[in-house]
PDB file of N, CA and C in Angstrom:
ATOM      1  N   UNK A   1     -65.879  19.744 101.330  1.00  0.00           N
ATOM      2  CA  UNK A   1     -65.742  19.904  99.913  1.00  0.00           C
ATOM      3  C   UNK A   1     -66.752  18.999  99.218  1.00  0.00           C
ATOM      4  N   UNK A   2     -67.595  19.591  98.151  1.00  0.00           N
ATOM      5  CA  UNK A   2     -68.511  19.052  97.240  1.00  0.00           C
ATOM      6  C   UNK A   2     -67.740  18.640  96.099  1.00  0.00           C
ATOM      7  N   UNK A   3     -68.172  16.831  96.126  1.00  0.00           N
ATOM      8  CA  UNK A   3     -67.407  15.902  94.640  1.00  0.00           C
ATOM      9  C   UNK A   3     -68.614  15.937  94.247  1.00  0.00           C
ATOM     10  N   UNK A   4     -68.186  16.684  92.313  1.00  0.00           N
ATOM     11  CA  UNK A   4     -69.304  16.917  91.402  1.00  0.00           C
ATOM     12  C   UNK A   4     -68.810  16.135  90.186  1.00  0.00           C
ATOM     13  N   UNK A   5     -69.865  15.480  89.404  1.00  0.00           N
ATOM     14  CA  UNK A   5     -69.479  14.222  88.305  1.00  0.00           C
ATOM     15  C   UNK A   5     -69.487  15.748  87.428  1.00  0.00           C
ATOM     16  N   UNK A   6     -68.721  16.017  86.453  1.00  0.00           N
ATOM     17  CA  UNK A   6     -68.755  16.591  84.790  1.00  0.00           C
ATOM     18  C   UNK A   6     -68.206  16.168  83.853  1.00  0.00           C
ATOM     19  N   UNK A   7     -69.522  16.414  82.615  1.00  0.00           N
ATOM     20  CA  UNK A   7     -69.050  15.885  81.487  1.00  0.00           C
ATOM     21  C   UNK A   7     -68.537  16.590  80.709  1.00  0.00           C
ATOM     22  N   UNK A   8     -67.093  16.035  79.978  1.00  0.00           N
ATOM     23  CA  UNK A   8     -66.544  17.118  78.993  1.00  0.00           C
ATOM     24  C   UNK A   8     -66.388  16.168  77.599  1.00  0.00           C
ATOM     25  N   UNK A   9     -65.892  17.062  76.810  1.00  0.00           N
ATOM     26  CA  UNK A   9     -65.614  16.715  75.828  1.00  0.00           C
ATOM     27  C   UNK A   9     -63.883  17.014  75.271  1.00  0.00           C
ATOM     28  N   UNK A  10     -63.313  16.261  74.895  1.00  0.00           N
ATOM     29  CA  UNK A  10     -61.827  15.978  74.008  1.00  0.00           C
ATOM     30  C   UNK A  10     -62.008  15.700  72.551  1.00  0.00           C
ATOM     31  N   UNK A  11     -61.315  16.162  71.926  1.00  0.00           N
ATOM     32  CA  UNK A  11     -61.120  15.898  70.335  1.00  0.00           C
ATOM     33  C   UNK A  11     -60.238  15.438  70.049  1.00  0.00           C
ATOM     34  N   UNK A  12     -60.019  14.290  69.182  1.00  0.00           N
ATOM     35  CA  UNK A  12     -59.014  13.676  68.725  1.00  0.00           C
ATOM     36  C   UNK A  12     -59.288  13.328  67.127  1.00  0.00           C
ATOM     37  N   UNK A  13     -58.241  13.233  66.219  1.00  0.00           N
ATOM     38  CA  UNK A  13     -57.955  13.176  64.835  1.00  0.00           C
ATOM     39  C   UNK A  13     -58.381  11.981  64.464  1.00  0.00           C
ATOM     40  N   UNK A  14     -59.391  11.733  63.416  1.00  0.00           N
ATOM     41  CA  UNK A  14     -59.914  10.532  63.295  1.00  0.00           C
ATOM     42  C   UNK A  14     -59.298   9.805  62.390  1.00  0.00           C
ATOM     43  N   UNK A  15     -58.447  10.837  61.890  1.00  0.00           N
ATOM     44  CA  UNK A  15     -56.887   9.696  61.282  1.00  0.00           C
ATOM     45  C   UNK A  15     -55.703   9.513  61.487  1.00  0.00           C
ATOM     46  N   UNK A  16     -54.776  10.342  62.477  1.00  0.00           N
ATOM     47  CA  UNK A  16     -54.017  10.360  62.749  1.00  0.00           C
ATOM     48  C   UNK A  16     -54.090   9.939  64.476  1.00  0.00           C
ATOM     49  N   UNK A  17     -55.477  10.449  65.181  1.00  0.00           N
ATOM     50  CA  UNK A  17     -55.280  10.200  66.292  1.00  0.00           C
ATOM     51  C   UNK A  17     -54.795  11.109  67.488  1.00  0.00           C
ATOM     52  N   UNK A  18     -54.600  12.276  66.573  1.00  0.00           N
ATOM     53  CA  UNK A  18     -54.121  13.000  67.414  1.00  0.00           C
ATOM     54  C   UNK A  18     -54.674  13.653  68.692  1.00  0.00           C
ATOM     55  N   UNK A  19     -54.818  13.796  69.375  1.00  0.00           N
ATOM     56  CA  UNK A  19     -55.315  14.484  70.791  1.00  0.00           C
ATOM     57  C   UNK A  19     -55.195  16.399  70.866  1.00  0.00           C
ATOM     58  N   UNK A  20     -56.151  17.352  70.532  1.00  0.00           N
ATOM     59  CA  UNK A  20     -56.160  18.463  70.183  1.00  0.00           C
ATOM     60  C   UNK A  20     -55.158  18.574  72.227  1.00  0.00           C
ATOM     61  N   UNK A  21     -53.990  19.205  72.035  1.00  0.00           N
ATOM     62  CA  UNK A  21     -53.470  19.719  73.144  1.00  0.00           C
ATOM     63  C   UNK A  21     -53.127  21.285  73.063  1.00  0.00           C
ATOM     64  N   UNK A  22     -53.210  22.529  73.394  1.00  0.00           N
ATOM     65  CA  UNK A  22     -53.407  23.623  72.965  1.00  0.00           C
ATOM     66  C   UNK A  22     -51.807  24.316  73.070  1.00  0.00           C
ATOM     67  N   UNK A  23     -51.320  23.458  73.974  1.00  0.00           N
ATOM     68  CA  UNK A  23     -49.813  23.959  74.336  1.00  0.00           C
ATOM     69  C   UNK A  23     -48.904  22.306  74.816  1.00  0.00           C
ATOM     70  N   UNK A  24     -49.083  21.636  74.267  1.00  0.00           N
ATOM     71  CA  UNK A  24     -48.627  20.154  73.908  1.00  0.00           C
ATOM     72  C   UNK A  24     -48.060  19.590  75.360  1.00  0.00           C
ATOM     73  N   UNK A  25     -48.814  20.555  76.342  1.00  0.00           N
ATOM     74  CA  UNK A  25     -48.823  19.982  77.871  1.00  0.00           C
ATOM     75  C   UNK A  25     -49.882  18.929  78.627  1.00  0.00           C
ATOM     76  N   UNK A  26     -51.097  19.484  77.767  1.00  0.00           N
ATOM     77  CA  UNK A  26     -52.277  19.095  78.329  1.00  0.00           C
ATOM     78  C   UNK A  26     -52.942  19.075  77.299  1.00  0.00           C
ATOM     79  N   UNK A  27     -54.269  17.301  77.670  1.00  0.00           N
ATOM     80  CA  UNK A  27     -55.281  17.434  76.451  1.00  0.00           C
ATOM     81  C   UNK A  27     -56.676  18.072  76.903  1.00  0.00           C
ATOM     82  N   UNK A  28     -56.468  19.302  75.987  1.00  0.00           N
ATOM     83  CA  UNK A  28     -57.573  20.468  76.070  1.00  0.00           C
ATOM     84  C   UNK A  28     -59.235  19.703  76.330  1.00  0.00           C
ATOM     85  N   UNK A  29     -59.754  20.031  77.388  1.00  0.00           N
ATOM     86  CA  UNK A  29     -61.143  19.729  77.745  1.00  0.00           C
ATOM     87  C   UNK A  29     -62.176  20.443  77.468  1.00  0.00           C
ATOM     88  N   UNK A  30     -63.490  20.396  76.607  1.00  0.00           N
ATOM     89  CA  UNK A  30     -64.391  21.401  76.045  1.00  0.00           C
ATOM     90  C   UNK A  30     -65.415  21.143  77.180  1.00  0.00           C
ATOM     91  N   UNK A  31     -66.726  22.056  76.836  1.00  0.00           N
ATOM     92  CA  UNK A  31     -68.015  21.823  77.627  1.00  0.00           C
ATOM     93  C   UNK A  31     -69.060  21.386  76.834  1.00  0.00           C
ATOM     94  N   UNK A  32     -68.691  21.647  75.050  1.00  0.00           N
ATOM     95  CA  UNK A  32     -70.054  21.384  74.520  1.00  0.00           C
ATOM     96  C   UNK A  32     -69.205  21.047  73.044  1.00  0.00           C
ATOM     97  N   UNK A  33     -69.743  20.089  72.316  1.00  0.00           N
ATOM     98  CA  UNK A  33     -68.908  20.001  70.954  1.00  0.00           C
ATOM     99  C   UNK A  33     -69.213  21.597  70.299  1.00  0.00           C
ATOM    100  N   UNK A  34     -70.064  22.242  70.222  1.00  0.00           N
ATOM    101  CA  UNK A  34     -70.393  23.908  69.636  1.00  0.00           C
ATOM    102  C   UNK A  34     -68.689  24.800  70.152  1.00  0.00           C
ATOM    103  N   UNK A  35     -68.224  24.552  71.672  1.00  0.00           N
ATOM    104  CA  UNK A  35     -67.451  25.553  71.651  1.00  0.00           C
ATOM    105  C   UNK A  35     -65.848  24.555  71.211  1.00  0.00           C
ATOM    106  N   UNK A  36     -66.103  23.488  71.199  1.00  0.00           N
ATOM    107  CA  UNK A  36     -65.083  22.506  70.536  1.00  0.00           C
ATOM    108  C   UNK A  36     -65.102  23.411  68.973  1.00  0.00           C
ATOM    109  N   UNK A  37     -65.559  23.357  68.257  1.00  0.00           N
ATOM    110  CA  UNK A  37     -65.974  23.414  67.072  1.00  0.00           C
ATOM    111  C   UNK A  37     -65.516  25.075  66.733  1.00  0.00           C
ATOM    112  N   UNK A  38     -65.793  25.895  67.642  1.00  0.00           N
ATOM    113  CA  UNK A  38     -65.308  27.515  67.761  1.00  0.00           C
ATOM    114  C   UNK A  38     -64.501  27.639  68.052  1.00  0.00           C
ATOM    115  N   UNK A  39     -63.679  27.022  68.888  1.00  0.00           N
ATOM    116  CA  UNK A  39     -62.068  27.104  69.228  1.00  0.00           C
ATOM    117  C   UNK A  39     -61.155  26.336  68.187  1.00  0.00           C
ATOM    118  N   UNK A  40     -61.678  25.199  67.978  1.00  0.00           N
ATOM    119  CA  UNK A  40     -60.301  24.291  66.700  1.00  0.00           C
ATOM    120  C   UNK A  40     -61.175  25.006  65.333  1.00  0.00           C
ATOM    121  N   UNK A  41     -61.845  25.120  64.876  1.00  0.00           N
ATOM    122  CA  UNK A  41     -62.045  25.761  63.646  1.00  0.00           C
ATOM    123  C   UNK A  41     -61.398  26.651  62.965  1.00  0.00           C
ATOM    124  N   UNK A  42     -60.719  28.075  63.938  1.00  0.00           N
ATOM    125  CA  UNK A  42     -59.589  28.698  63.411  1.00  0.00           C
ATOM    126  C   UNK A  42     -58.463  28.378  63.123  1.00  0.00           C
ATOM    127  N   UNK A  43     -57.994  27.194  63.862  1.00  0.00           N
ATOM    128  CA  UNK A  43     -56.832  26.714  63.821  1.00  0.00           C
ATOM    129  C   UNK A  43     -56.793  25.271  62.934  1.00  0.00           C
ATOM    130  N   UNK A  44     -57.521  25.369  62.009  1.00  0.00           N
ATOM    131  CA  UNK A  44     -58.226  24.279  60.714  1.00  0.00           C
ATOM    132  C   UNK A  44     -58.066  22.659  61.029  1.00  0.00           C
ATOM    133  N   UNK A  45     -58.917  23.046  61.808  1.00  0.00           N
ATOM    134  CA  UNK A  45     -59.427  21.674  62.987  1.00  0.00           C
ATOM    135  C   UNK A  45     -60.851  21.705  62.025  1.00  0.00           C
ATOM    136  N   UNK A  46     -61.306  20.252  61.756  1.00  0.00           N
ATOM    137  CA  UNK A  46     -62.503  20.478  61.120  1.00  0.00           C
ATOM    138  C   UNK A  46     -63.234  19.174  61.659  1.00  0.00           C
ATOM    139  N   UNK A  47     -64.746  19.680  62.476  1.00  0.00           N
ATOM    140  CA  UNK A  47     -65.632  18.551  63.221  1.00  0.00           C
ATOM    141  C   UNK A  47     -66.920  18.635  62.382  1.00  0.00           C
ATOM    142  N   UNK A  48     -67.580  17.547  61.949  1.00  0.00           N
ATOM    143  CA  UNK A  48     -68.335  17.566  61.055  1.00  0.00           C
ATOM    144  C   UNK A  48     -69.448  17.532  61.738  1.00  0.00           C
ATOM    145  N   UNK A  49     -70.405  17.356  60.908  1.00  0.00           N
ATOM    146  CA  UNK A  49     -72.010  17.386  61.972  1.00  0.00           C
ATOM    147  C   UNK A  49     -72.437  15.844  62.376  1.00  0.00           C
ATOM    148  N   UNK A  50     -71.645  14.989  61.838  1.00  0.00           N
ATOM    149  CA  UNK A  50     -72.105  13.754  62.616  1.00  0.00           C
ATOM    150  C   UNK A  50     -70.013  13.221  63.116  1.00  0.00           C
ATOM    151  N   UNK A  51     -69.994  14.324  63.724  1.00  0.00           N
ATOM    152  CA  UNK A  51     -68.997  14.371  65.006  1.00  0.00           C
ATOM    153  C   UNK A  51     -67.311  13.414  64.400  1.00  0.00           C
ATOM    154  N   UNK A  52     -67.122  13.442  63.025  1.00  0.00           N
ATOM    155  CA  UNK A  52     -66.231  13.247  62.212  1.00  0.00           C
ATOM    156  C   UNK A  52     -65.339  14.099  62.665  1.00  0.00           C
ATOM    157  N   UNK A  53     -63.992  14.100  63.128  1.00  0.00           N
ATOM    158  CA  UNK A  53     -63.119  14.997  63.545  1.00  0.00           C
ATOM    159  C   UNK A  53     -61.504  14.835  62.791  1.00  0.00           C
ATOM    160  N   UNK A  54     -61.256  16.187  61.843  1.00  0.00           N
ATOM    161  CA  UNK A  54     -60.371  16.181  61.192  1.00  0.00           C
ATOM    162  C   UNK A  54     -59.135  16.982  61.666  1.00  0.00           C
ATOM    163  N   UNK A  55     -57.611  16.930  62.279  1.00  0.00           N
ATOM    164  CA  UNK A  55     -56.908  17.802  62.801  1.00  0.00           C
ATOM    165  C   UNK A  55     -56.655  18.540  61.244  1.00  0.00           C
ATOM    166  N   UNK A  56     -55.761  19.616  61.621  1.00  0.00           N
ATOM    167  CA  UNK A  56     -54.852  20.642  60.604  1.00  0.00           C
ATOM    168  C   UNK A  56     -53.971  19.980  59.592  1.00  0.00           C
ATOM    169  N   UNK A  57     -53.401  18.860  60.006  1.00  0.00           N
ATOM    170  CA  UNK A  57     -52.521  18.348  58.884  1.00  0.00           C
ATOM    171  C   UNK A  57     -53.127  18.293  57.811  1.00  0.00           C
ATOM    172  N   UNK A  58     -52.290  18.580  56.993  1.00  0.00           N
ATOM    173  CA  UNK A  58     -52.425  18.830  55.447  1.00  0.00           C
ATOM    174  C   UNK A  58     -52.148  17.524  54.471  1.00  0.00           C
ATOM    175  N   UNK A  59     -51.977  16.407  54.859  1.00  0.00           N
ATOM    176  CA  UNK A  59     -51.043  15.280  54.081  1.00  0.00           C
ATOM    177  C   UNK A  59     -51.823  14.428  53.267  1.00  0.00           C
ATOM    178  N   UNK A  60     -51.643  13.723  52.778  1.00  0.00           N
ATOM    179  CA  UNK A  60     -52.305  12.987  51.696  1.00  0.00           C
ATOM    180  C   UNK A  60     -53.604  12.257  52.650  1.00  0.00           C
ATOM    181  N   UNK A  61     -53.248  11.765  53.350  1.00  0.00           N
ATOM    182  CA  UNK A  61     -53.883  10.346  53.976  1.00  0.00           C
ATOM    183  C   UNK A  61     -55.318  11.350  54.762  1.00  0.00           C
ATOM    184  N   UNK A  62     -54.841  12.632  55.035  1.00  0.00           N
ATOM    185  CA  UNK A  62     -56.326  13.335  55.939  1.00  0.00           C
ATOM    186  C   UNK A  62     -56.747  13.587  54.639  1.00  0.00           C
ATOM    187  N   UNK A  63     -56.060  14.367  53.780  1.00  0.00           N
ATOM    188  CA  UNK A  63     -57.066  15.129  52.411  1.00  0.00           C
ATOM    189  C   UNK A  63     -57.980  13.957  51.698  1.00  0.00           C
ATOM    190  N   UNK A  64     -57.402  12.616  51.762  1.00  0.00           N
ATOM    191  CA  UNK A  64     -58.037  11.747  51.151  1.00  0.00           C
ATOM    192  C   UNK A  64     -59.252  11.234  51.926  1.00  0.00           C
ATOM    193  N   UNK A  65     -59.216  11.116  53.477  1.00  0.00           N
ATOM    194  CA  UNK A  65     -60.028  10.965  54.257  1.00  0.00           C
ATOM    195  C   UNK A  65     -60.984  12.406  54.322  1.00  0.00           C
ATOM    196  N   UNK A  66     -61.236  13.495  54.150  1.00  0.00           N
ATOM    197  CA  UNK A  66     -61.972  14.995  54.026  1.00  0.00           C
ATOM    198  C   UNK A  66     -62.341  14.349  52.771  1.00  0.00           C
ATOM    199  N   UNK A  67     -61.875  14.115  51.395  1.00  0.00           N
ATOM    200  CA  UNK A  67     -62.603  13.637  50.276  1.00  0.00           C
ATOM    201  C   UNK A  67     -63.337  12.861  49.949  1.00  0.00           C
ATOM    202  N   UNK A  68     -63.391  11.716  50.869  1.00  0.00           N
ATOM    203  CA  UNK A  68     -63.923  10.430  51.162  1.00  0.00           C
ATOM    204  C   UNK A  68     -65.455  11.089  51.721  1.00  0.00           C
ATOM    205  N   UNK A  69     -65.709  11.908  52.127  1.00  0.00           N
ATOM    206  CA  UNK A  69     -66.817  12.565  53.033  1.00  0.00           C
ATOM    207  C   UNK A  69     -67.650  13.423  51.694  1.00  0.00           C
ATOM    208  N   UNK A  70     -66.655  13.823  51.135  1.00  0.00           N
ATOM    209  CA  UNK A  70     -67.831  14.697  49.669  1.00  0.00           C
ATOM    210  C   UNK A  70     -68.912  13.311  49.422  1.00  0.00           C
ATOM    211  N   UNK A  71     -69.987  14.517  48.506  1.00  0.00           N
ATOM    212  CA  UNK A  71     -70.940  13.340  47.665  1.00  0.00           C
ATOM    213  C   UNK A  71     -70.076  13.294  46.394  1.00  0.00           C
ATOM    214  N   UNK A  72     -71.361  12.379  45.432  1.00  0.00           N
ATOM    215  CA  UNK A  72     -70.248  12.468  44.045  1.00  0.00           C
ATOM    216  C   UNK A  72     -70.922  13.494  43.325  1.00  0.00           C
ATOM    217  N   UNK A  73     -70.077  14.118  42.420  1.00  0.00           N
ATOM    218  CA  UNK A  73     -70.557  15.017  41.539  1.00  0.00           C
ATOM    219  C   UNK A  73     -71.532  14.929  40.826  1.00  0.00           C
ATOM    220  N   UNK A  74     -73.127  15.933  40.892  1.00  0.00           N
ATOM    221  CA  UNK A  74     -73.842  15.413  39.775  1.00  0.00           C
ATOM    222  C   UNK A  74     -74.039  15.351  38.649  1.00  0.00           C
ATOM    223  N   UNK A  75     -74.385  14.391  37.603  1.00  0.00           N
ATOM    224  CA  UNK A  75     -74.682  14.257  36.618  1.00  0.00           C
ATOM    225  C   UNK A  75     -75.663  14.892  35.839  1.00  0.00           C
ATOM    226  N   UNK A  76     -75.817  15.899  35.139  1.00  0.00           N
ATOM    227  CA  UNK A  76     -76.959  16.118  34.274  1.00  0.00           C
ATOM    228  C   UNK A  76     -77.464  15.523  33.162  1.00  0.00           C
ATOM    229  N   UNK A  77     -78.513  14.709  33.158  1.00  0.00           N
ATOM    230  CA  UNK A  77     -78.553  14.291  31.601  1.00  0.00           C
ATOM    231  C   UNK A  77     -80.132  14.870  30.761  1.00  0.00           C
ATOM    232  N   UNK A  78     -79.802  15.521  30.149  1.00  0.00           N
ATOM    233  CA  UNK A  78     -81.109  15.900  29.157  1.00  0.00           C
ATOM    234  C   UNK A  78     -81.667  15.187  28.085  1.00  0.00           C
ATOM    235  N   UNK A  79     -82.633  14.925  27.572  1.00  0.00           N
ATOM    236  CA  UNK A  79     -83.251  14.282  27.050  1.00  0.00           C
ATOM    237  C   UNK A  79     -82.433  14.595  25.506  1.00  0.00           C
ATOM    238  N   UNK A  80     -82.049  14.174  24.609  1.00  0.00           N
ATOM    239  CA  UNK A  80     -81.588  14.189  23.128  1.00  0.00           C
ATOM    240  C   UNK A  80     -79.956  14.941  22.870  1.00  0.00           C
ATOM    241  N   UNK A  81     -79.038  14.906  24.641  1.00  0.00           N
ATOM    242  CA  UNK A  81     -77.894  15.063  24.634  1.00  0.00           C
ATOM    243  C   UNK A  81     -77.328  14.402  24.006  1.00  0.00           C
ATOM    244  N   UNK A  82     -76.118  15.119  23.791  1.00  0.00           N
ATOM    245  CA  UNK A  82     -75.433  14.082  22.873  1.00  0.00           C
ATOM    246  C   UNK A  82     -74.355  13.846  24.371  1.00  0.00           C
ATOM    247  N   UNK A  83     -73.678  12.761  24.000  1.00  0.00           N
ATOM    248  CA  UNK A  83     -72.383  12.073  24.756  1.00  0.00           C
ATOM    249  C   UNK A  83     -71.290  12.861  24.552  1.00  0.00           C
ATOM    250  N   UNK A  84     -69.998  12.368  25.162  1.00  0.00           N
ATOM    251  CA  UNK A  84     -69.112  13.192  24.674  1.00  0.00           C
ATOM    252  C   UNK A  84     -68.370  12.222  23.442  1.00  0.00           C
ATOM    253  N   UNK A  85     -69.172  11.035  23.383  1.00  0.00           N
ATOM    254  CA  UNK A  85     -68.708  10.333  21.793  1.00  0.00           C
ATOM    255  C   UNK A  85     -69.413  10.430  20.772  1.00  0.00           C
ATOM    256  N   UNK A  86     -70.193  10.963  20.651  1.00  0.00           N
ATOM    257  CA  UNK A  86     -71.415  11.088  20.106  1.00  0.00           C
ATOM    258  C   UNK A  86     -72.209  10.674  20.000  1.00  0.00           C
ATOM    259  N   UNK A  87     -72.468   9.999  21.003  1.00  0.00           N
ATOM    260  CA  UNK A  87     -73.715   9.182  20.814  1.00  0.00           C
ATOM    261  C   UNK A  87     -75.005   9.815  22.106  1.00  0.00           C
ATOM    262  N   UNK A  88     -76.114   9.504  21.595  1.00  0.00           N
ATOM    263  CA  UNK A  88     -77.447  10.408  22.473  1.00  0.00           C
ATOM    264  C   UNK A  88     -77.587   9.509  23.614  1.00  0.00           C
ATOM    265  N   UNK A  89     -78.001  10.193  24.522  1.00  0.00           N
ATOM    266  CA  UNK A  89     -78.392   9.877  25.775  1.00  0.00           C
ATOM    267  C   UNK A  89     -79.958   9.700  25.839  1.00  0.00           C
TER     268      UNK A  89
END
């Protein structure tokens, strides 16, 4: 018998911690973060592109951590706007 080293990949919740298990027997082993990313994606598993990993829970503490990841909203300012006090920009 041939012993072969392989590398896999596991996902776990980067706030809760959770360990993606597919049937809460075993923690599910990938081959490439791409098919990580195609398998938990339907099931609103969300892995970001610099490998940020969000499970399905819905609760304050992940939504706030997914929000934490936006940019901030931009600002437009035009030259002889007014403010919303009235005063020009």
């Amino acid at each position: 018998m041939t012993i072969a080293d392989h590398t896999c990949i596991t996902v776990a919740c980067d706030v809760c911690k959770y360990a993606y298990d597919e049937d809460e027997s075993y923690t599910v082993h990938f081959d490439t973060v791409d098919q990580a990313r195609t398998i938990l994606h339907p099931e609103g598993w969300l892995i970001t592109a610099d490998r940020k990993v969000f499970c399905a829970s819905g609760d304050i503490e992940h939504q706030a951590a997914i929000a934490a990841l936006m940019p901030t909203e931009p600002t437009t300012e035009i030259p002889g706007q007014l403010a919303l006090d009235g005063t020009e920009t």
